[in-house]
N, C-alpha and C. Protein backbone atom coordinates (compact mmCIF):
# COMPACT_ATOMS: atom_id res chain seq x y z
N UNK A 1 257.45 249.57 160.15
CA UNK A 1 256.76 248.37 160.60
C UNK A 1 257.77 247.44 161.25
N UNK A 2 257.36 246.52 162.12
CA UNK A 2 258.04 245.89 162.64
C UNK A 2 257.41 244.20 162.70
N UNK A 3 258.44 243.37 162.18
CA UNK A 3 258.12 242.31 162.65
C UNK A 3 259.24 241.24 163.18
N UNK A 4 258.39 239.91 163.44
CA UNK A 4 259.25 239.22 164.13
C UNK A 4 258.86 237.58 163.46
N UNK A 5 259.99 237.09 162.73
CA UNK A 5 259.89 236.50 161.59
C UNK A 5 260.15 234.70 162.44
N UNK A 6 259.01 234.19 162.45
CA UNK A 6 260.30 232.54 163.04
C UNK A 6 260.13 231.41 161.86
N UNK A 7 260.92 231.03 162.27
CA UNK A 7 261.47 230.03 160.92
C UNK A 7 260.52 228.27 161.76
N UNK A 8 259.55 228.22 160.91
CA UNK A 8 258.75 226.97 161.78
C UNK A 8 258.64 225.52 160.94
N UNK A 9 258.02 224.16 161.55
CA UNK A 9 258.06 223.17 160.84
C UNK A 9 256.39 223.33 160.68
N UNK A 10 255.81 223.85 161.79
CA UNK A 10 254.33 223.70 161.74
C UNK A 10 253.77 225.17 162.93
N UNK A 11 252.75 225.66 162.09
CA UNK A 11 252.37 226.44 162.81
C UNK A 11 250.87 226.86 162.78
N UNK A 12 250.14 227.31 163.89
CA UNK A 12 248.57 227.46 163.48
C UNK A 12 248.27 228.58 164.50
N UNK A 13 247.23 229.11 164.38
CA UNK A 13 246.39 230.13 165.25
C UNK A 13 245.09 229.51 165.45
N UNK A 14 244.50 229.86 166.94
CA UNK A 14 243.51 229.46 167.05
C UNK A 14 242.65 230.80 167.68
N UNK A 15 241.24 231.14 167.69
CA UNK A 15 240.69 231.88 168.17
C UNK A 15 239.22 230.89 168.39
N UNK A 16 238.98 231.02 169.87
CA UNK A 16 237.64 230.51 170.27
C UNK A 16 238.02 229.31 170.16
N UNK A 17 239.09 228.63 170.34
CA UNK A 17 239.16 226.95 169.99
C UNK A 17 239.09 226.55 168.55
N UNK A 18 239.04 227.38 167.76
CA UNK A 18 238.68 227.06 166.65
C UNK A 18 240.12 227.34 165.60
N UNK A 19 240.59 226.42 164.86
CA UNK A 19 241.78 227.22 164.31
C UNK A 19 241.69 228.26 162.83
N UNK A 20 241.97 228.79 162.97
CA UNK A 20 241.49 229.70 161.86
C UNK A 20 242.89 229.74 160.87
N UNK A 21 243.74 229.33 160.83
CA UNK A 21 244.92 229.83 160.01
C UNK A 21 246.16 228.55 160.55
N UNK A 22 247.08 228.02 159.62
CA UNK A 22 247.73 226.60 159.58
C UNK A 22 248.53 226.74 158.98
N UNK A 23 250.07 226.34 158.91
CA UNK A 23 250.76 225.98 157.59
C UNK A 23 251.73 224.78 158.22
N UNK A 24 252.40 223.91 157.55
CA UNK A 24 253.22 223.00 157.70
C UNK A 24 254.44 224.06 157.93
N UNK A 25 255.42 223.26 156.97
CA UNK A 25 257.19 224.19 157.14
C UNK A 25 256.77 225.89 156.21
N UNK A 26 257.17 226.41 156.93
CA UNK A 26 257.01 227.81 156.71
C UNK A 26 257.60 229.06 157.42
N UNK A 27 257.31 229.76 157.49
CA UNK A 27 257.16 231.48 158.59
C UNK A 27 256.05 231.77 159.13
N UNK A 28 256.44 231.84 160.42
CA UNK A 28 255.46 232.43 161.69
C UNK A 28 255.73 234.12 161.08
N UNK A 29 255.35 234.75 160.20
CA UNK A 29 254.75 236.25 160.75
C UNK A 29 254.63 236.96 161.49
N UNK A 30 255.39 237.55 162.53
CA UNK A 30 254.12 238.19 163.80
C UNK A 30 254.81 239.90 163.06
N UNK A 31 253.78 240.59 163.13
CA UNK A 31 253.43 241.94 162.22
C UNK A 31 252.98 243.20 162.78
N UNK A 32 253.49 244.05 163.10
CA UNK A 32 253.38 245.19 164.02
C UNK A 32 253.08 246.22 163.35
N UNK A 33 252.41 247.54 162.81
CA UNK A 33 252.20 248.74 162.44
C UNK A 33 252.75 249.71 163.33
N UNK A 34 253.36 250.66 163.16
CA UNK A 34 253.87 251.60 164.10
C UNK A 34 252.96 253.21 163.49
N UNK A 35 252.87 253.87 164.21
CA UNK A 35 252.27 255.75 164.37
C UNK A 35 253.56 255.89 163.09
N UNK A 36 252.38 256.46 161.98
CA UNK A 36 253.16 256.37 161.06
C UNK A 36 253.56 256.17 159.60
N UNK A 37 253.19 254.66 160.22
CA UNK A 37 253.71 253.70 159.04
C UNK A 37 252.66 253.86 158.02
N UNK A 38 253.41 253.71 156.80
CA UNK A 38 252.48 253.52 155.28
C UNK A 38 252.34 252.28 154.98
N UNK A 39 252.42 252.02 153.52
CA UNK A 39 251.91 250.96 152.55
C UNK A 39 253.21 251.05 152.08
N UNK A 40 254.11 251.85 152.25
CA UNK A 40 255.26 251.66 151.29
C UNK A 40 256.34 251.10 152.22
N UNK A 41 256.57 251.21 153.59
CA UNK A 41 257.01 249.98 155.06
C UNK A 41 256.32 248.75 154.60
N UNK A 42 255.13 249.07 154.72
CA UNK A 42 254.45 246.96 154.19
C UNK A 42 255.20 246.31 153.39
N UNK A 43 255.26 247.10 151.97
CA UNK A 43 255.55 246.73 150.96
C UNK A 43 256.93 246.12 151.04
N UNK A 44 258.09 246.58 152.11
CA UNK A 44 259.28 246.85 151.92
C UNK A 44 259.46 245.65 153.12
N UNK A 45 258.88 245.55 153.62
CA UNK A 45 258.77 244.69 154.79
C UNK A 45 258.72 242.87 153.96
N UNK A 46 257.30 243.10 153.22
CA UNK A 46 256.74 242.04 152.67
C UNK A 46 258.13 241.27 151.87
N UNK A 47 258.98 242.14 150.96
CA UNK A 47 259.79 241.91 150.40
C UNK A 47 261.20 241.56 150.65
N UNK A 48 261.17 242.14 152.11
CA UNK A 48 262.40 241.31 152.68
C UNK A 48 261.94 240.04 153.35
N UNK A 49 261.16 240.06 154.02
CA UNK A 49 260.44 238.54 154.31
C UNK A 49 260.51 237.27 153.28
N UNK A 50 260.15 237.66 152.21
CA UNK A 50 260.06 236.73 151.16
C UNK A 50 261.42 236.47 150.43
N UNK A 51 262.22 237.28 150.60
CA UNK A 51 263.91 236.82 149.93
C UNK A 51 264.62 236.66 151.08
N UNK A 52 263.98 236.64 152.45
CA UNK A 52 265.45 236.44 153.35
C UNK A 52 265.86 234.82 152.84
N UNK A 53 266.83 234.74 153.22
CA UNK A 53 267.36 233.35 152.98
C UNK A 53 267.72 233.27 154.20
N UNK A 54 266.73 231.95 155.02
CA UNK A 54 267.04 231.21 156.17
C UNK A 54 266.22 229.79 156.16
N UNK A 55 266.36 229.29 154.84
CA UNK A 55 266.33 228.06 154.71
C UNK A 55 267.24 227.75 154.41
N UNK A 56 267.34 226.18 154.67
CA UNK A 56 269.11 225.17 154.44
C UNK A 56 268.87 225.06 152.69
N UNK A 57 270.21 224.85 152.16
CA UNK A 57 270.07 224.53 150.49
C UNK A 57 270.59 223.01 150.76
N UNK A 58 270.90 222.16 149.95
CA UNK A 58 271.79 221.16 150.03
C UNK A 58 272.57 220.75 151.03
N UNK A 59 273.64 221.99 150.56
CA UNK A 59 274.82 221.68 151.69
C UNK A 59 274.33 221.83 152.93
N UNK A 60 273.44 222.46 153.80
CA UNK A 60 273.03 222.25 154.41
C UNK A 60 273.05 223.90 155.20
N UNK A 61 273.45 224.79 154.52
CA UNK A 61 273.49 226.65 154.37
C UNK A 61 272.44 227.27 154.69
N UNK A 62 271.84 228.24 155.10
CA UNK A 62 270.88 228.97 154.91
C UNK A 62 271.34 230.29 153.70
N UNK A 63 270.21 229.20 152.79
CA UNK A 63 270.90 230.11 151.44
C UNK A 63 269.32 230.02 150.58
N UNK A 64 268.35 229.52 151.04
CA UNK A 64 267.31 229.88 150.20
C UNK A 64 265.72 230.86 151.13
N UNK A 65 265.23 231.05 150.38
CA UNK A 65 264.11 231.65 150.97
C UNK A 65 262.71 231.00 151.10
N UNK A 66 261.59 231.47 151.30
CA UNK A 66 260.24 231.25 151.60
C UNK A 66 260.07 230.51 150.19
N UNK A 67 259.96 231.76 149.32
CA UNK A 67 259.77 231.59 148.09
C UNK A 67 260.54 230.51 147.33
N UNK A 68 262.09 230.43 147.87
CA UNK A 68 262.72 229.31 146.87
C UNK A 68 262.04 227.85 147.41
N UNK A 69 261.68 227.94 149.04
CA UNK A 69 261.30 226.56 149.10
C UNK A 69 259.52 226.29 149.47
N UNK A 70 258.74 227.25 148.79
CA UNK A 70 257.55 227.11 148.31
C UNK A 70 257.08 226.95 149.98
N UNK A 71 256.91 227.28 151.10
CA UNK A 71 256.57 227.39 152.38
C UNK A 71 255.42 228.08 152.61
N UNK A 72 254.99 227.72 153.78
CA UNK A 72 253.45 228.72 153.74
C UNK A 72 254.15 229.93 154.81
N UNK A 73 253.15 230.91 154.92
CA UNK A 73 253.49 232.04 155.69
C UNK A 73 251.99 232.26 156.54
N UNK A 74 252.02 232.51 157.98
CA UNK A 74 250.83 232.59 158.67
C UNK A 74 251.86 234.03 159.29
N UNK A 75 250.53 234.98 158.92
CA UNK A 75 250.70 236.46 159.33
C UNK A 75 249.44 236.12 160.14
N UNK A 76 250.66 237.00 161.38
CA UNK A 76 249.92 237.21 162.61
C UNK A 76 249.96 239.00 163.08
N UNK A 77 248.95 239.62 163.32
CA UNK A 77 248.93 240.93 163.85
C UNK A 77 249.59 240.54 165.41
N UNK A 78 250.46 241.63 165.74
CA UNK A 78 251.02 241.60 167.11
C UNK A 78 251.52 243.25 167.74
N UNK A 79 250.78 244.08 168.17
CA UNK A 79 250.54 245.17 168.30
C UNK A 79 251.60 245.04 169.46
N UNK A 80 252.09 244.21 170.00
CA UNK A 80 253.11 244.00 171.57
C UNK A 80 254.17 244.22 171.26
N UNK A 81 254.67 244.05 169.47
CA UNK A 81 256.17 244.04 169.10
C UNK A 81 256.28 245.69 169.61
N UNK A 82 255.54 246.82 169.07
CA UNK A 82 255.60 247.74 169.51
C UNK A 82 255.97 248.46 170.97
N UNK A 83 256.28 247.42 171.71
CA UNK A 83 255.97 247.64 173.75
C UNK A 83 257.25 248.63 173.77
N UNK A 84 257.64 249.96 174.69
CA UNK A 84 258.56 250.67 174.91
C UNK A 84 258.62 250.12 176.45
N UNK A 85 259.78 249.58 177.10
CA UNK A 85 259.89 249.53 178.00
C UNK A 85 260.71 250.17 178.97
N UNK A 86 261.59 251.21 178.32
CA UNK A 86 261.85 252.02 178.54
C UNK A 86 262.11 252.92 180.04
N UNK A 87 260.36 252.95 180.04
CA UNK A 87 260.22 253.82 181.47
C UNK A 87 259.53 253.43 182.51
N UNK A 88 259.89 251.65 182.88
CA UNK A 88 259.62 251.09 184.01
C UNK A 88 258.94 249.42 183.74
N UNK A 89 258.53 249.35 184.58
CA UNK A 89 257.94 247.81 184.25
C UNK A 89 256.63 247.34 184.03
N UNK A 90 255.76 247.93 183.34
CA UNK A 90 254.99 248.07 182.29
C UNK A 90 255.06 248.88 181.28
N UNK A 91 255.00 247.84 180.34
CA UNK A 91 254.95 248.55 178.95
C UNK A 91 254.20 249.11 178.25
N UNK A 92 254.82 250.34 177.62
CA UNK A 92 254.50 251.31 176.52
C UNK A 92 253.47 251.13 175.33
N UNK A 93 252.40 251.15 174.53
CA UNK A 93 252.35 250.88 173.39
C UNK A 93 251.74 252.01 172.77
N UNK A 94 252.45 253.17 173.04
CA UNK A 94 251.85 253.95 172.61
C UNK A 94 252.53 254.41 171.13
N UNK A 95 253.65 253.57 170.77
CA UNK A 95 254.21 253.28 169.46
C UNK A 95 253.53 253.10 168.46
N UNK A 96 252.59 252.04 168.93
CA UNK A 96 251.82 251.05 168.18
C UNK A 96 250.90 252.40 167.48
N UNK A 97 250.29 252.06 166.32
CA UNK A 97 249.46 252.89 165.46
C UNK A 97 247.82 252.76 165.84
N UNK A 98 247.30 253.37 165.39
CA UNK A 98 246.02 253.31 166.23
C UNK A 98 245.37 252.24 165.68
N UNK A 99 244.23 251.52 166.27
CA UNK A 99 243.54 250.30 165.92
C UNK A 99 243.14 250.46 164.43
N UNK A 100 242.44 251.60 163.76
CA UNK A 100 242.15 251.67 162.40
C UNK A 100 243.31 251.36 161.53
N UNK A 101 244.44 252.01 161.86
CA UNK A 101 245.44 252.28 160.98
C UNK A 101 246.45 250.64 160.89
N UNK A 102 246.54 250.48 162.43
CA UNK A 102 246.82 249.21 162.05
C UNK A 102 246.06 248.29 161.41
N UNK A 103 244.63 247.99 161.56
CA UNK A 103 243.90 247.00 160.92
C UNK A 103 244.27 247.42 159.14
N UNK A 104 243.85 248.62 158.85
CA UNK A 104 244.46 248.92 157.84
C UNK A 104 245.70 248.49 157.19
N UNK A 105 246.77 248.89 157.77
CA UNK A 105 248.39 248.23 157.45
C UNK A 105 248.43 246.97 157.31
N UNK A 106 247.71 246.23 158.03
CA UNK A 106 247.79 244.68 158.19
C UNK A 106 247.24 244.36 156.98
N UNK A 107 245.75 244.89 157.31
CA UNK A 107 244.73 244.00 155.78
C UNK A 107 246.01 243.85 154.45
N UNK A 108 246.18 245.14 154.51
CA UNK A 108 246.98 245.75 153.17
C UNK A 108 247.93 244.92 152.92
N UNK A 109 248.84 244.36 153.77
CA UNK A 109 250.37 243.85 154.12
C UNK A 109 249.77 242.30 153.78
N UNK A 110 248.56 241.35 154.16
CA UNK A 110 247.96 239.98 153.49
C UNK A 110 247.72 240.14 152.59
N UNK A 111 247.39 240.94 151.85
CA UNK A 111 246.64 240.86 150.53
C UNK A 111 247.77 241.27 149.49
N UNK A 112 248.72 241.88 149.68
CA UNK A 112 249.89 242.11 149.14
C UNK A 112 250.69 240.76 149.45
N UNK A 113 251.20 240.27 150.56
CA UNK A 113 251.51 239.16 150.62
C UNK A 113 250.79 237.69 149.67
N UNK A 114 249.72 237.81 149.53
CA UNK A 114 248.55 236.81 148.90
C UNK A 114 248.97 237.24 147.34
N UNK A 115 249.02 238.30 147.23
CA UNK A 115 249.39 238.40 145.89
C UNK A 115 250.82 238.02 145.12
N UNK A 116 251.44 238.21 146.18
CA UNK A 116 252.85 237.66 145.80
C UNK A 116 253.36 236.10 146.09
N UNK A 117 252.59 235.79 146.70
CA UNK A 117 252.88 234.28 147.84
C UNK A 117 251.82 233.16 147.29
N UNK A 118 251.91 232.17 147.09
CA UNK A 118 250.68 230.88 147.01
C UNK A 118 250.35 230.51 148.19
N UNK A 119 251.07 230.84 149.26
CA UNK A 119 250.33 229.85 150.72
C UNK A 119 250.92 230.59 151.64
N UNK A 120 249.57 231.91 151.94
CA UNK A 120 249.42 232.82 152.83
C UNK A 120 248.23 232.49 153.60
N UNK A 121 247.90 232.14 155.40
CA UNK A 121 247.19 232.02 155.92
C UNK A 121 247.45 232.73 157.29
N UNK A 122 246.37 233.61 157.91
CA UNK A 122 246.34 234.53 158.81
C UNK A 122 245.87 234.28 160.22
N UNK A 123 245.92 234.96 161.25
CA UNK A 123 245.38 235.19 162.12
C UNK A 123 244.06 236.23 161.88
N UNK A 124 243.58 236.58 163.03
CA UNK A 124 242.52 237.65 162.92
C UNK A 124 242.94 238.79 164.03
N UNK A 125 243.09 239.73 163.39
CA UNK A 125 242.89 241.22 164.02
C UNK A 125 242.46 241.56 165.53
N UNK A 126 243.03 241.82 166.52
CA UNK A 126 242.35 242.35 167.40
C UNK A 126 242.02 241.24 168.44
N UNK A 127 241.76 239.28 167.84
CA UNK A 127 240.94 238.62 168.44
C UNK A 127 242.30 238.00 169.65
N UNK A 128 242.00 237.44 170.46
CA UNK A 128 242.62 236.70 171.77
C UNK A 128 242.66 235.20 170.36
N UNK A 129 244.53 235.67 170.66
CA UNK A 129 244.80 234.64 169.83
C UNK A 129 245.45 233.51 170.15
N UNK A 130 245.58 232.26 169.83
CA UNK A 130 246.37 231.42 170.49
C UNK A 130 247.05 231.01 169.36
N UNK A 131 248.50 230.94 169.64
CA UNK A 131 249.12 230.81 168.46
C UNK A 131 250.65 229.42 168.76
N UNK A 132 250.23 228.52 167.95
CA UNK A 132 251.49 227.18 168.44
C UNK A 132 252.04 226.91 166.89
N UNK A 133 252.83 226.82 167.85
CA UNK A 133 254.12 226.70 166.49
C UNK A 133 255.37 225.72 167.09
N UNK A 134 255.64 225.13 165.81
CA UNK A 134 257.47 224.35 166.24
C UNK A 134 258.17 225.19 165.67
N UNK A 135 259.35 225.86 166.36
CA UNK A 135 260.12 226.81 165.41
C UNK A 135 261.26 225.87 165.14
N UNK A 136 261.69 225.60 163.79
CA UNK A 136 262.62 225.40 163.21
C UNK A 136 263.65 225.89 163.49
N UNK A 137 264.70 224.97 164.06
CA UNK A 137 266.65 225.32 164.36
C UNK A 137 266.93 225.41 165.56
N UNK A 138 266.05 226.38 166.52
CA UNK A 138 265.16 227.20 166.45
C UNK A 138 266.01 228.73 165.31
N UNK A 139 265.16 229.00 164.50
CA UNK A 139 265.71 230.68 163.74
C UNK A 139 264.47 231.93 163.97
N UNK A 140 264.92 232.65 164.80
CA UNK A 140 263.76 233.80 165.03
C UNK A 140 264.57 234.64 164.36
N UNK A 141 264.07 235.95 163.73
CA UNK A 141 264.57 236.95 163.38
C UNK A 141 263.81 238.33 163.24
N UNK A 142 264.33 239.33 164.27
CA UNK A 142 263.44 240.32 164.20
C UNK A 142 263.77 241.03 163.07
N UNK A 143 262.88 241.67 162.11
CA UNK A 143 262.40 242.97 161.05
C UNK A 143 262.15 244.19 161.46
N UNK A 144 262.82 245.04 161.46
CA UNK A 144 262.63 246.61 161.12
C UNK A 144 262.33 247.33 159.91
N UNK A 145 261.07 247.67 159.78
CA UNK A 145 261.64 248.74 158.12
C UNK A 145 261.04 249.99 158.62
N UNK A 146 261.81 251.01 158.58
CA UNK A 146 261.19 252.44 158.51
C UNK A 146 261.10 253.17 157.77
């Protein structure tokens, strides 16, 4: 699985004008399934997400995590992290896992997240999403787990 983690002060999704998913200081999510991938990538994924440490402590370090500083997390599906560009100038996604399997991986990967997390809020699957965020520092950080 692949994702792409940003470190935000405020972030929301909107679909249809309507916002469906919000958090103050937190993690932007964006969440990729690859041809492939299990429940045991989610799992492994979910768990580095939640202990990275790229929040400031005191001194002013990135030395705590999601979890140490109680943050919300808005998981976003993003089937694009997958793009091979590779072999010209349009991209590839034939990486990406098929629409079932990803909707699958995803559901699986919130509800595991929800279970471990107090303030998990999502995007929706599939929909034309609009997604605004302030990224914090700015800190992006891409995720690999295979």
């Amino acid at each position: 699985m692949i994702s792409l983690i940003q470190r935000v002060s405020q972030a929301r999704v909107d679909v249809a004008g309507l916002t469906i998913g919000e958090i103050g200081p937190g993690l932007l999510v964006l969440v990729c399934a690859e041809r492939g991938d299990t429940e045991a990538q989610a799992d492994k994924l979910l768990v580095k997400i939640l202990k990275l440490r790229i929040f400031s402590d005191d001194a002013g370090k990135m030395n705590r995590s999601v979890q140490d500083t109680g943050g919300g997390l808005l998981v976003v599906s993003q089937f694009t992290l997958a793009a091979d560009t590779s072999g010209g100038n349009r991209p590839s996604f034939t990486n990406a896992a098929a629409p079932d399997d990803g909707r699958r991986l995803y559901d699986y990967f919130v509800a595991q997240a929800r279970a471990a997390h107090p303030d998990v809020k999502t995007g929706e699957f599939a929909a034309d999403m609009k997604v605004h965020l302030v990224n914090d520092g700015p800190v992006t950080i891409p995720l690999t787990v295979r």
